[in-house]
PDB file of N, CA and C in Angstrom:
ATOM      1  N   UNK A   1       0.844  -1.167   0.000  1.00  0.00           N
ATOM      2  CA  UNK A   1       0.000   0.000   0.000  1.00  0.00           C
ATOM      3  C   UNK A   1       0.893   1.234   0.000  1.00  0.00           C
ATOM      4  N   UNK A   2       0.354   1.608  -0.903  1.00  0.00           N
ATOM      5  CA  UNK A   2       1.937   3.084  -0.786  1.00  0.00           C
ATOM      6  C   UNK A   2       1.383   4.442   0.195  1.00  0.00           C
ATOM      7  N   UNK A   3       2.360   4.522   0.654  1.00  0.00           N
ATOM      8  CA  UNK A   3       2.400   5.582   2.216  1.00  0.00           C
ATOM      9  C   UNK A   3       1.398   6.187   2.254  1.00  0.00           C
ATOM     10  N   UNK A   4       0.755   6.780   1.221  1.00  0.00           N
ATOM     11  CA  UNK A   4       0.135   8.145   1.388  1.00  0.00           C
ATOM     12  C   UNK A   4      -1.271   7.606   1.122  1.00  0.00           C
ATOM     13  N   UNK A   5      -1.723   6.724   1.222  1.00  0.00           N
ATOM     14  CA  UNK A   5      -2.721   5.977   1.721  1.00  0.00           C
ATOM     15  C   UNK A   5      -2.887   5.278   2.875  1.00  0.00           C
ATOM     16  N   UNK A   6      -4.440   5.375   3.369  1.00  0.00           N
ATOM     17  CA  UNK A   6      -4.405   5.573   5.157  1.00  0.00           C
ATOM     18  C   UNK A   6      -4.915   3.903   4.885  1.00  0.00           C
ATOM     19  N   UNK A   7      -4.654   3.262   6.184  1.00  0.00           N
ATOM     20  CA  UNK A   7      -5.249   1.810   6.206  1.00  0.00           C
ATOM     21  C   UNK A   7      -6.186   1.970   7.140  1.00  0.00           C
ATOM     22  N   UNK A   8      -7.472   2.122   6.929  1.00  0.00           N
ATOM     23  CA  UNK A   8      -8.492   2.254   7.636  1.00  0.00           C
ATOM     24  C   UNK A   8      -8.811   0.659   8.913  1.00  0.00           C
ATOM     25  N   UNK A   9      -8.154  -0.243   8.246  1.00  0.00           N
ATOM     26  CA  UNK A   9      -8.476  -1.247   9.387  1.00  0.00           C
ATOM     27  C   UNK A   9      -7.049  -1.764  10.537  1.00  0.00           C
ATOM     28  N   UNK A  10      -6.319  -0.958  10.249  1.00  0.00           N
ATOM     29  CA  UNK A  10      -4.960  -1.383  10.940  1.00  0.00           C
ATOM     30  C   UNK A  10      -4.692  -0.151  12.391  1.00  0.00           C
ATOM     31  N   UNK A  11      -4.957  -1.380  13.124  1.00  0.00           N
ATOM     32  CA  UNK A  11      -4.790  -0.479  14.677  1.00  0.00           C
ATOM     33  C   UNK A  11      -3.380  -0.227  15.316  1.00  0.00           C
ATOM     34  N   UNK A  12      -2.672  -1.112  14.368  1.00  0.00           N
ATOM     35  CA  UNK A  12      -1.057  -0.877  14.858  1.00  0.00           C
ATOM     36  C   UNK A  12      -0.480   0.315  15.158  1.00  0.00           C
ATOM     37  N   UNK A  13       0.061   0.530  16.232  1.00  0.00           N
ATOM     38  CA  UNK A  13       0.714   1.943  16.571  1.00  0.00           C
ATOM     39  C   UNK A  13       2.036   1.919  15.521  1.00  0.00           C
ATOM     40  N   UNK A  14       2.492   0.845  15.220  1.00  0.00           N
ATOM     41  CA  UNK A  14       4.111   0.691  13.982  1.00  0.00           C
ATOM     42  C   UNK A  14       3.157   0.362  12.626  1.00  0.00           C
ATOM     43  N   UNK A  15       2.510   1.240  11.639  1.00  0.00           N
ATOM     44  CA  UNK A  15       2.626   0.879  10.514  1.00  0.00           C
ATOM     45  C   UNK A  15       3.676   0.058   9.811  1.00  0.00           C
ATOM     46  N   UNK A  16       4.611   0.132   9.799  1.00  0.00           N
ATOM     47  CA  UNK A  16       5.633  -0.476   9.674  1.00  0.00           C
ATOM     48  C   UNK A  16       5.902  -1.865   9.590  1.00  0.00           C
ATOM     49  N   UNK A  17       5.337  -2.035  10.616  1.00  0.00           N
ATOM     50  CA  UNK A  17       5.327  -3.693  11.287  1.00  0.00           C
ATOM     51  C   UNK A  17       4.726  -4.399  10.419  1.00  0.00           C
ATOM     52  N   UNK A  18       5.808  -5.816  10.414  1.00  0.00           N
ATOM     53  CA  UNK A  18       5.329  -6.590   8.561  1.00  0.00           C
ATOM     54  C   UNK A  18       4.102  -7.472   9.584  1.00  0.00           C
ATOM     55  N   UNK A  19       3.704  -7.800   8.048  1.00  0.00           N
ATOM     56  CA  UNK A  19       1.999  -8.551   7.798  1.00  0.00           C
ATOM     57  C   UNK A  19       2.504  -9.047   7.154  1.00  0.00           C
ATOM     58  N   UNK A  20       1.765 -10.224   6.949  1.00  0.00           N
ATOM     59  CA  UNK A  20       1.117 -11.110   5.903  1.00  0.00           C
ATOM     60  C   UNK A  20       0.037 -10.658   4.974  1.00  0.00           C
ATOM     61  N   UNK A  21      -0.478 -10.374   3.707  1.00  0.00           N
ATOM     62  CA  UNK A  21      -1.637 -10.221   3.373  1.00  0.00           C
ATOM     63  C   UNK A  21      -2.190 -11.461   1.907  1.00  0.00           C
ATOM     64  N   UNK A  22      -2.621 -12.095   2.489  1.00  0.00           N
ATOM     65  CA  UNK A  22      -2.824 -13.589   1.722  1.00  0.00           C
ATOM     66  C   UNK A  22      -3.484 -12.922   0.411  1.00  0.00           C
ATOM     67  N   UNK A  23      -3.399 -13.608  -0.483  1.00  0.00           N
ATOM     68  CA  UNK A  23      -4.096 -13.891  -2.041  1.00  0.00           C
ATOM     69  C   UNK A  23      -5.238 -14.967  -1.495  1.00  0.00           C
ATOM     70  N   UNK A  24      -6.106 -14.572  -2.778  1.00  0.00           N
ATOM     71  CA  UNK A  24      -7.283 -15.440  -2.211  1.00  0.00           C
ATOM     72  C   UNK A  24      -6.687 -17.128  -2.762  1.00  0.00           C
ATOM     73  N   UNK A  25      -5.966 -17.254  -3.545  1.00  0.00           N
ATOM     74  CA  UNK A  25      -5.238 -18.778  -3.824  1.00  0.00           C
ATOM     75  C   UNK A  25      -4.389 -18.977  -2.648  1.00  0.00           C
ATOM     76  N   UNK A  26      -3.909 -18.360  -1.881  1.00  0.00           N
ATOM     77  CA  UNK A  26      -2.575 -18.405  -0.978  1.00  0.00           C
ATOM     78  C   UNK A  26      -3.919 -19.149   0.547  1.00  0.00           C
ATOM     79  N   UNK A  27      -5.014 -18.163   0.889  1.00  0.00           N
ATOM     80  CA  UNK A  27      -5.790 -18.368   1.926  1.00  0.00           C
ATOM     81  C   UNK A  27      -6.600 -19.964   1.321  1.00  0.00           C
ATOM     82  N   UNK A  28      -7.112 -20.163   0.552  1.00  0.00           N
ATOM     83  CA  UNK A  28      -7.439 -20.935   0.219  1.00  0.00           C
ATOM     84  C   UNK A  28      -6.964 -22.685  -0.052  1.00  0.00           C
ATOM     85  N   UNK A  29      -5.779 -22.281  -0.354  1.00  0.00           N
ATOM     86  CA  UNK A  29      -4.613 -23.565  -0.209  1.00  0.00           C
ATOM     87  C   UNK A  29      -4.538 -23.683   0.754  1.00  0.00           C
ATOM     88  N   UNK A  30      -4.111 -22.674   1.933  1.00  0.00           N
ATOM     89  CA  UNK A  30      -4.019 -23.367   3.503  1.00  0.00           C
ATOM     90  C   UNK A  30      -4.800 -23.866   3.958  1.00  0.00           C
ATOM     91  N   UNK A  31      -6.164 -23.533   3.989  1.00  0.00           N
ATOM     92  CA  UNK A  31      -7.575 -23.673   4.642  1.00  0.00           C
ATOM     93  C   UNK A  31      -7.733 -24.930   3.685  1.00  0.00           C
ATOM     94  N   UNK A  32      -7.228 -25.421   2.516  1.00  0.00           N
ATOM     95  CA  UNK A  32      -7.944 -26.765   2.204  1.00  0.00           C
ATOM     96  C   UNK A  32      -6.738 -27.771   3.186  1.00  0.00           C
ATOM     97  N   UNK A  33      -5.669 -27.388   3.184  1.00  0.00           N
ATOM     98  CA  UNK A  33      -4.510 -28.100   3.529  1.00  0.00           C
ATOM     99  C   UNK A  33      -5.010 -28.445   5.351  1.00  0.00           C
ATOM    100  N   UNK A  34      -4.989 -27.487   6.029  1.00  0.00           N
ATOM    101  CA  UNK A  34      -5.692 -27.376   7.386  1.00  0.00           C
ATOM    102  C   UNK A  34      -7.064 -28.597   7.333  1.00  0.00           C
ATOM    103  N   UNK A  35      -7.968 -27.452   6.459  1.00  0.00           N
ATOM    104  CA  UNK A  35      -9.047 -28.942   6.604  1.00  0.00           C
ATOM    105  C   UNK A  35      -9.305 -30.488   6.225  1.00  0.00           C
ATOM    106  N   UNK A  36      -8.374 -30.697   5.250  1.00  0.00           N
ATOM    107  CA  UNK A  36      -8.087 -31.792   4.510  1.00  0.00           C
ATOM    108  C   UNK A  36      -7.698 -32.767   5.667  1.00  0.00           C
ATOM    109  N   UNK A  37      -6.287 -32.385   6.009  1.00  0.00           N
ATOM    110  CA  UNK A  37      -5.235 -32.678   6.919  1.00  0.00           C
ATOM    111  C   UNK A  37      -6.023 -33.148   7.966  1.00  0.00           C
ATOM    112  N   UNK A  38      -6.944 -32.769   8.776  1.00  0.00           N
ATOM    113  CA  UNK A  38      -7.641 -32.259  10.132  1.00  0.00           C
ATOM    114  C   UNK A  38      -8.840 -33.311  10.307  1.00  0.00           C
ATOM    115  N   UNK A  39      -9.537 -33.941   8.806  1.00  0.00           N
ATOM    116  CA  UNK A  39     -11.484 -34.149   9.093  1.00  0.00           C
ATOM    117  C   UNK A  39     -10.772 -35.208   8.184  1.00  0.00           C
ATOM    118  N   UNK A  40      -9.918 -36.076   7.919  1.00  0.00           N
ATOM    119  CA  UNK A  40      -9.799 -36.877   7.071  1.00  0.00           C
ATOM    120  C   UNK A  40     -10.627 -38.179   7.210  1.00  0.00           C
ATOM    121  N   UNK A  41     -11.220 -38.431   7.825  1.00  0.00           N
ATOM    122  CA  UNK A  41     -12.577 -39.511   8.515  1.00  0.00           C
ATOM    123  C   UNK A  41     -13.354 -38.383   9.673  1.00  0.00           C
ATOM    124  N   UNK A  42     -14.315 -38.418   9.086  1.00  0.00           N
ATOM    125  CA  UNK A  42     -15.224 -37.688  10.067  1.00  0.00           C
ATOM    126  C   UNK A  42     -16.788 -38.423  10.294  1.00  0.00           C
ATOM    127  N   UNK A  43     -17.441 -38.893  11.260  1.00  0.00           N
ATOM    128  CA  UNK A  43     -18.774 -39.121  11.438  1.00  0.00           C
ATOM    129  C   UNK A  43     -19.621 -37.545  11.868  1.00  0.00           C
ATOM    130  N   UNK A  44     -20.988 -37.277  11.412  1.00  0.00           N
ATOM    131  CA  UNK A  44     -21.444 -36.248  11.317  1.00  0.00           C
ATOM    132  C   UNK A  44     -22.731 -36.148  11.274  1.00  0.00           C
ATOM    133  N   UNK A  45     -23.378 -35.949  11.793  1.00  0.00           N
ATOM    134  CA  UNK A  45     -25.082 -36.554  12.443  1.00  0.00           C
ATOM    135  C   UNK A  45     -25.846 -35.277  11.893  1.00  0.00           C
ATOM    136  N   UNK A  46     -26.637 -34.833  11.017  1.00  0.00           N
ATOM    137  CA  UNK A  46     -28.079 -33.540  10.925  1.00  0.00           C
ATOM    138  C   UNK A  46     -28.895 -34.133  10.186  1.00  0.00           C
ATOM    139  N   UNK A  47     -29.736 -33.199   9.558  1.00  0.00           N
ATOM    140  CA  UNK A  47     -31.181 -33.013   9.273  1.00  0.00           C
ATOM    141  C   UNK A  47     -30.841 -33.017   7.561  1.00  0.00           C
ATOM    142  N   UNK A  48     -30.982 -33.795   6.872  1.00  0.00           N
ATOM    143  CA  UNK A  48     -30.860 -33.069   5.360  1.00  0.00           C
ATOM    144  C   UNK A  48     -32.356 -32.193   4.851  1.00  0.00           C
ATOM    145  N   UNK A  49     -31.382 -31.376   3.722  1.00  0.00           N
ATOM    146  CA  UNK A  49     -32.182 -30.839   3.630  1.00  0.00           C
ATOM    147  C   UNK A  49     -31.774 -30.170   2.117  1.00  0.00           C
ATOM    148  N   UNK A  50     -32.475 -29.550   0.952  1.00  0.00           N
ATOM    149  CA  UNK A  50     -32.388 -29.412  -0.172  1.00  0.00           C
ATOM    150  C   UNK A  50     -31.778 -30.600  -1.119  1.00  0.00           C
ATOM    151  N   UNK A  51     -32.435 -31.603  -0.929  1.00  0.00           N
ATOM    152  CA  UNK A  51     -31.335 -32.245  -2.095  1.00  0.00           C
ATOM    153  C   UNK A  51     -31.552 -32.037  -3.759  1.00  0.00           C
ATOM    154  N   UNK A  52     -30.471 -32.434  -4.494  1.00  0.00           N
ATOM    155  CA  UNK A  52     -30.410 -32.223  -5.956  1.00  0.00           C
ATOM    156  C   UNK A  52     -29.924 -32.711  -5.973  1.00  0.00           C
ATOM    157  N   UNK A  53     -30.291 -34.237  -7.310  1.00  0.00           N
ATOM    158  CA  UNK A  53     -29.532 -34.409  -8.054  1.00  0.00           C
ATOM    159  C   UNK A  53     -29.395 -33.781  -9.670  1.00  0.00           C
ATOM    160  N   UNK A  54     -28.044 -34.335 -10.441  1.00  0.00           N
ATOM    161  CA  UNK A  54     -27.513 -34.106 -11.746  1.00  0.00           C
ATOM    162  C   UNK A  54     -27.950 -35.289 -12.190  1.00  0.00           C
ATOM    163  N   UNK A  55     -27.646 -35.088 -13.682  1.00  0.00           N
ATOM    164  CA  UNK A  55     -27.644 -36.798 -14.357  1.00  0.00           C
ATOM    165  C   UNK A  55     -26.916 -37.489 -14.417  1.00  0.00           C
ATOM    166  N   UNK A  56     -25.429 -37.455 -13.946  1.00  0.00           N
ATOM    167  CA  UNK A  56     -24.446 -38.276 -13.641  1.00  0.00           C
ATOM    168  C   UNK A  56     -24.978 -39.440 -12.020  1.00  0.00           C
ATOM    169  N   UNK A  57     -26.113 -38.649 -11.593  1.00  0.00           N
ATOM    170  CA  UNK A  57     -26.309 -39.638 -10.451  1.00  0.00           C
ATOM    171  C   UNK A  57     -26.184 -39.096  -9.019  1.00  0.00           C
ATOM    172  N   UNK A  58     -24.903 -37.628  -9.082  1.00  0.00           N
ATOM    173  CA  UNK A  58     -24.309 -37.214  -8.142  1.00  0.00           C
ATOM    174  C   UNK A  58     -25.408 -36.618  -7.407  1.00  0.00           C
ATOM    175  N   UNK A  59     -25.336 -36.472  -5.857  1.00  0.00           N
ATOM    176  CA  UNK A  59     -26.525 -36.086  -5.226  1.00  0.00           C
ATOM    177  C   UNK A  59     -25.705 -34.889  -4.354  1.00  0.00           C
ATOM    178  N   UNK A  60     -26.323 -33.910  -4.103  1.00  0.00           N
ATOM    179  CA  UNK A  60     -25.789 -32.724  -3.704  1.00  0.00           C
ATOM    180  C   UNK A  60     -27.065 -32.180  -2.645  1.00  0.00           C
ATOM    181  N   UNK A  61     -26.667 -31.986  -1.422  1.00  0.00           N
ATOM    182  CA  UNK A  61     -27.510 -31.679  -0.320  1.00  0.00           C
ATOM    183  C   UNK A  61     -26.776 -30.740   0.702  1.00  0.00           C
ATOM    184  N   UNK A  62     -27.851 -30.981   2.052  1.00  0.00           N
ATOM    185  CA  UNK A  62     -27.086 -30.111   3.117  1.00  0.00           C
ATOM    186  C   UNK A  62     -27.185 -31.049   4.023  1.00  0.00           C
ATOM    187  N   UNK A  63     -26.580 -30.873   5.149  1.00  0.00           N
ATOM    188  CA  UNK A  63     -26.792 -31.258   6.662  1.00  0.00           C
ATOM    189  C   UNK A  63     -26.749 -30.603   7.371  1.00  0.00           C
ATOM    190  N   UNK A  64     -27.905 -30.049   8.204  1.00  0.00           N
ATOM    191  CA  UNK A  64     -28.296 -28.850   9.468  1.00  0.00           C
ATOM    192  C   UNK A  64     -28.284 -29.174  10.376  1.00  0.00           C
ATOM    193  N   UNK A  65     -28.328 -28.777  11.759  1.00  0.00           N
ATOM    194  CA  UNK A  65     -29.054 -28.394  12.702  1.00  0.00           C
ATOM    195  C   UNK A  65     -29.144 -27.373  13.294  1.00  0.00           C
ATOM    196  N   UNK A  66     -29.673 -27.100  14.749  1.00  0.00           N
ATOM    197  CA  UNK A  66     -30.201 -25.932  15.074  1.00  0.00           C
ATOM    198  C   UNK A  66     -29.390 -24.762  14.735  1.00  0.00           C
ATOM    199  N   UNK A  67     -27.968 -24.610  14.276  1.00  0.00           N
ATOM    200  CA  UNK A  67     -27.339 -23.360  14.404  1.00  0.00           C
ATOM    201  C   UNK A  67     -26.223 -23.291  13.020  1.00  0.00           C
ATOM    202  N   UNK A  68     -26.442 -24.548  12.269  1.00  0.00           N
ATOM    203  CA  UNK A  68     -25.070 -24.703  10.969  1.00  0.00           C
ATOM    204  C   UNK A  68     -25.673 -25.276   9.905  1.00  0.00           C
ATOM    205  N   UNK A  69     -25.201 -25.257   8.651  1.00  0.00           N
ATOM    206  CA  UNK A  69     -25.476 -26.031   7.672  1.00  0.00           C
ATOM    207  C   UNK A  69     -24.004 -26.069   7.226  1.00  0.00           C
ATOM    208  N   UNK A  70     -24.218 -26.946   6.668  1.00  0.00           N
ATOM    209  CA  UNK A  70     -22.743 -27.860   6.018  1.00  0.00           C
ATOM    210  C   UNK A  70     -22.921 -28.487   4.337  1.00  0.00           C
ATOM    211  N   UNK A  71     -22.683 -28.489   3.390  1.00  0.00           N
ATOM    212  CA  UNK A  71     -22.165 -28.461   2.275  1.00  0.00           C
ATOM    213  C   UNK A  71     -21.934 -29.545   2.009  1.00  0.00           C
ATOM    214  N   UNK A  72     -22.940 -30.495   1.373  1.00  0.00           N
ATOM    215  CA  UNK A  72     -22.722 -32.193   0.974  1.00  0.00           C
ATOM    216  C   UNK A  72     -22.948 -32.614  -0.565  1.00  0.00           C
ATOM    217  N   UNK A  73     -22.117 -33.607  -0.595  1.00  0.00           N
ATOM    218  CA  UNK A  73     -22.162 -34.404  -1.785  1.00  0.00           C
ATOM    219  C   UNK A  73     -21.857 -35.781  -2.085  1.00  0.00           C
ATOM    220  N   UNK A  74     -22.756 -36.609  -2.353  1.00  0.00           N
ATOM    221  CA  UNK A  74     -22.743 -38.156  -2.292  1.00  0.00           C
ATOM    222  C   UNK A  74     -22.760 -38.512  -4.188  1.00  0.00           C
ATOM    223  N   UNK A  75     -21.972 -39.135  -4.312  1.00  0.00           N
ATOM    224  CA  UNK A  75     -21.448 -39.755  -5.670  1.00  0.00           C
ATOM    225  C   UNK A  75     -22.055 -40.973  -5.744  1.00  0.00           C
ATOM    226  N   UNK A  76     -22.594 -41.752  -7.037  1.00  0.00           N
ATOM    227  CA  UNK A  76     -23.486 -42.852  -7.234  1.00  0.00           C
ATOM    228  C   UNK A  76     -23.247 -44.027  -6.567  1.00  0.00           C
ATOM    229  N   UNK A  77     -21.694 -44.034  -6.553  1.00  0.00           N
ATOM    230  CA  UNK A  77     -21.310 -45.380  -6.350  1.00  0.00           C
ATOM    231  C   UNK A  77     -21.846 -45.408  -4.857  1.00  0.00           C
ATOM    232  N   UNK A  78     -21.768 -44.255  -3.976  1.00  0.00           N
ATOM    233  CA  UNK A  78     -22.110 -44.568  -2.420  1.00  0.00           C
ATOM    234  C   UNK A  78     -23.437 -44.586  -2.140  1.00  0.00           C
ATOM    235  N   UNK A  79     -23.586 -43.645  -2.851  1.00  0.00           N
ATOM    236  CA  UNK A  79     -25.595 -43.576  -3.151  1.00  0.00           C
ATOM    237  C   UNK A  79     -26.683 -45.217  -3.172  1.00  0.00           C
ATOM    238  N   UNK A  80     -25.467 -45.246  -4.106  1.00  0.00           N
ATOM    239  CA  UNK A  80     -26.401 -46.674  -4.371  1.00  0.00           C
ATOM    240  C   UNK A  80     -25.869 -48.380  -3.104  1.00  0.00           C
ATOM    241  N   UNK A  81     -24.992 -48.004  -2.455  1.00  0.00           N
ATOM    242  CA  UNK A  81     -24.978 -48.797  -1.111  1.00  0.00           C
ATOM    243  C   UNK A  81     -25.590 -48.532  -0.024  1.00  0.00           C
ATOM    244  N   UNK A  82     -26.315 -47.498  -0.268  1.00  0.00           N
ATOM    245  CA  UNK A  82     -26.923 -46.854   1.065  1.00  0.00           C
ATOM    246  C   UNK A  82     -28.507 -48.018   0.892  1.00  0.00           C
ATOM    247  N   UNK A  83     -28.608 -47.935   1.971  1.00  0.00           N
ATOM    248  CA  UNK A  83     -29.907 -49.001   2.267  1.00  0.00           C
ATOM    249  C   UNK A  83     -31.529 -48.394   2.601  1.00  0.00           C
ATOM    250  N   UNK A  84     -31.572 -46.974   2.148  1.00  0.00           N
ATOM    251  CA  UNK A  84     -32.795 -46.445   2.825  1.00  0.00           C
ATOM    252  C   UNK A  84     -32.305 -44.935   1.443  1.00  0.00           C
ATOM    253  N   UNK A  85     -33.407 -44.444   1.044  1.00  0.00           N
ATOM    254  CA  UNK A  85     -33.500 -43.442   0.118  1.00  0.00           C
ATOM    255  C   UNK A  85     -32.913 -42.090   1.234  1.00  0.00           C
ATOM    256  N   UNK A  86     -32.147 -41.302   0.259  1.00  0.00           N
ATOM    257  CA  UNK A  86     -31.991 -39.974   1.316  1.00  0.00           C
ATOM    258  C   UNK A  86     -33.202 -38.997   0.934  1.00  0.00           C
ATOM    259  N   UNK A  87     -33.897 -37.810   1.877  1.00  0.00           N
ATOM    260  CA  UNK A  87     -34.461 -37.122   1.406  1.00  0.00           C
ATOM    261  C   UNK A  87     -34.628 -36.063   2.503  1.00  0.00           C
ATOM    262  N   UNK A  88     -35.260 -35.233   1.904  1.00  0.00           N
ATOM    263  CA  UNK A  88     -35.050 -33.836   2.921  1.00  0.00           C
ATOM    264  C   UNK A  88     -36.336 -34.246   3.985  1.00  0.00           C
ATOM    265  N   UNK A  89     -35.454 -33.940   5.381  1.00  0.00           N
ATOM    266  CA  UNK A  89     -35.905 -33.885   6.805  1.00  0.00           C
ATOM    267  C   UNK A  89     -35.672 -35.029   7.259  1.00  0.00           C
ATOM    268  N   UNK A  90     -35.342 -36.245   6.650  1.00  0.00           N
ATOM    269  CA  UNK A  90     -34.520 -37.653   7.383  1.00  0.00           C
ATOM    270  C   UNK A  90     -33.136 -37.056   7.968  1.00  0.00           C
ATOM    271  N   UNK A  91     -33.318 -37.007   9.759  1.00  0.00           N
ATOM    272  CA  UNK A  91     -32.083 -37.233  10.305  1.00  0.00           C
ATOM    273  C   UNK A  91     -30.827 -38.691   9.970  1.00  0.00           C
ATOM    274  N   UNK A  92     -30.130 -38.231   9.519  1.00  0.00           N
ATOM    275  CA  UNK A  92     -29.115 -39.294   9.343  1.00  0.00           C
ATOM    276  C   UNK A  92     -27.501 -39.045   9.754  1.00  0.00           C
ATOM    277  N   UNK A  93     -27.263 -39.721  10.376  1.00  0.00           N
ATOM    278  CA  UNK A  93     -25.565 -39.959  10.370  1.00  0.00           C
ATOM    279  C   UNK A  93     -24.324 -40.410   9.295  1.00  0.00           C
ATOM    280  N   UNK A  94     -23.473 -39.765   8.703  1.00  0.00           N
ATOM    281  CA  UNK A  94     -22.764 -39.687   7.466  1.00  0.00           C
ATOM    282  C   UNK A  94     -21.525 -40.252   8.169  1.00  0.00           C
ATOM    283  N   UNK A  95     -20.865 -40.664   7.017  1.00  0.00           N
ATOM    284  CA  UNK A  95     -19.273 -40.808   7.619  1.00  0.00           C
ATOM    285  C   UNK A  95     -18.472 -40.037   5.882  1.00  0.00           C
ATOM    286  N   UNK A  96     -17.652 -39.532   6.290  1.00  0.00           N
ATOM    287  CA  UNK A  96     -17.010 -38.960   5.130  1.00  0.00           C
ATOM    288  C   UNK A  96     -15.725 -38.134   5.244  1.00  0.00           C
ATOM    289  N   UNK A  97     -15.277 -37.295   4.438  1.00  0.00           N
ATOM    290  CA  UNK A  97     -14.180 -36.445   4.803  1.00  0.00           C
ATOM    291  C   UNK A  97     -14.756 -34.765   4.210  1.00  0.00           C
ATOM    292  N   UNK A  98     -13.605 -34.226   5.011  1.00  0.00           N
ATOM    293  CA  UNK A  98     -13.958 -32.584   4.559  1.00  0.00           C
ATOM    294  C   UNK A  98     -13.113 -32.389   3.031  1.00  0.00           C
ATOM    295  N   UNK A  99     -13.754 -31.505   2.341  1.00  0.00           N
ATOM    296  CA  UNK A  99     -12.589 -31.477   1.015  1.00  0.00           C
ATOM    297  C   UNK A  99     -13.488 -29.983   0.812  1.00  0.00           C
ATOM    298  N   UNK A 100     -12.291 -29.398   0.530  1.00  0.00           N
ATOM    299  CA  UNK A 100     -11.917 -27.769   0.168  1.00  0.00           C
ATOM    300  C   UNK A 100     -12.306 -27.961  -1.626  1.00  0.00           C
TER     301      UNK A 100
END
């Protein structure tokens, strides 16, 4: 940022003082690396809710409860081992991983 521009969000008494200021590829690589790394088997219990599928089969939903929703996607091959249809407002328990 060149000098003679004010940084309206920086409370530092040393302007000076180095930062980091991530690229949105730079924040994004870590945060998949972090979450990848971190949820690599995860069990995960809510409420579905919106599902869609494509014509490849792929099924794309949510999992809620009282305070989060979370970002899902089940591929045919697992779809079709599952023993009970998924559909919105069946509580169910997932096992899966996080992916960025």
């Amino acid at each position: 940022m060149p000098e003679s521009m004010t940084d309206l969000f920086n409370s530092q008494a040393n302007p000076k003082q180095a930062r980091h200021i991530y690229t949105v590829s730079e924040l994004t690589r870590d945060i998949k690396l972090i979450l990848e790394n971190t949820f690599t088997q995860v069990w995960i219990e809510g409420e579905v809710s919106g599902i869609s599928r494509i014509s490849s089969g792929t099924t794309f939903f949510s999992l809620k409860d009282a305070a989060s929703i979370l970002k899902c996607v089940i591929f045919p091959s697992n779809l079709n081992a599952a023993k009970f249809e998924i559909r919105d407002g069946l509580k169910i328990i997932c096992f899966g991983r996080v992916s960025v």
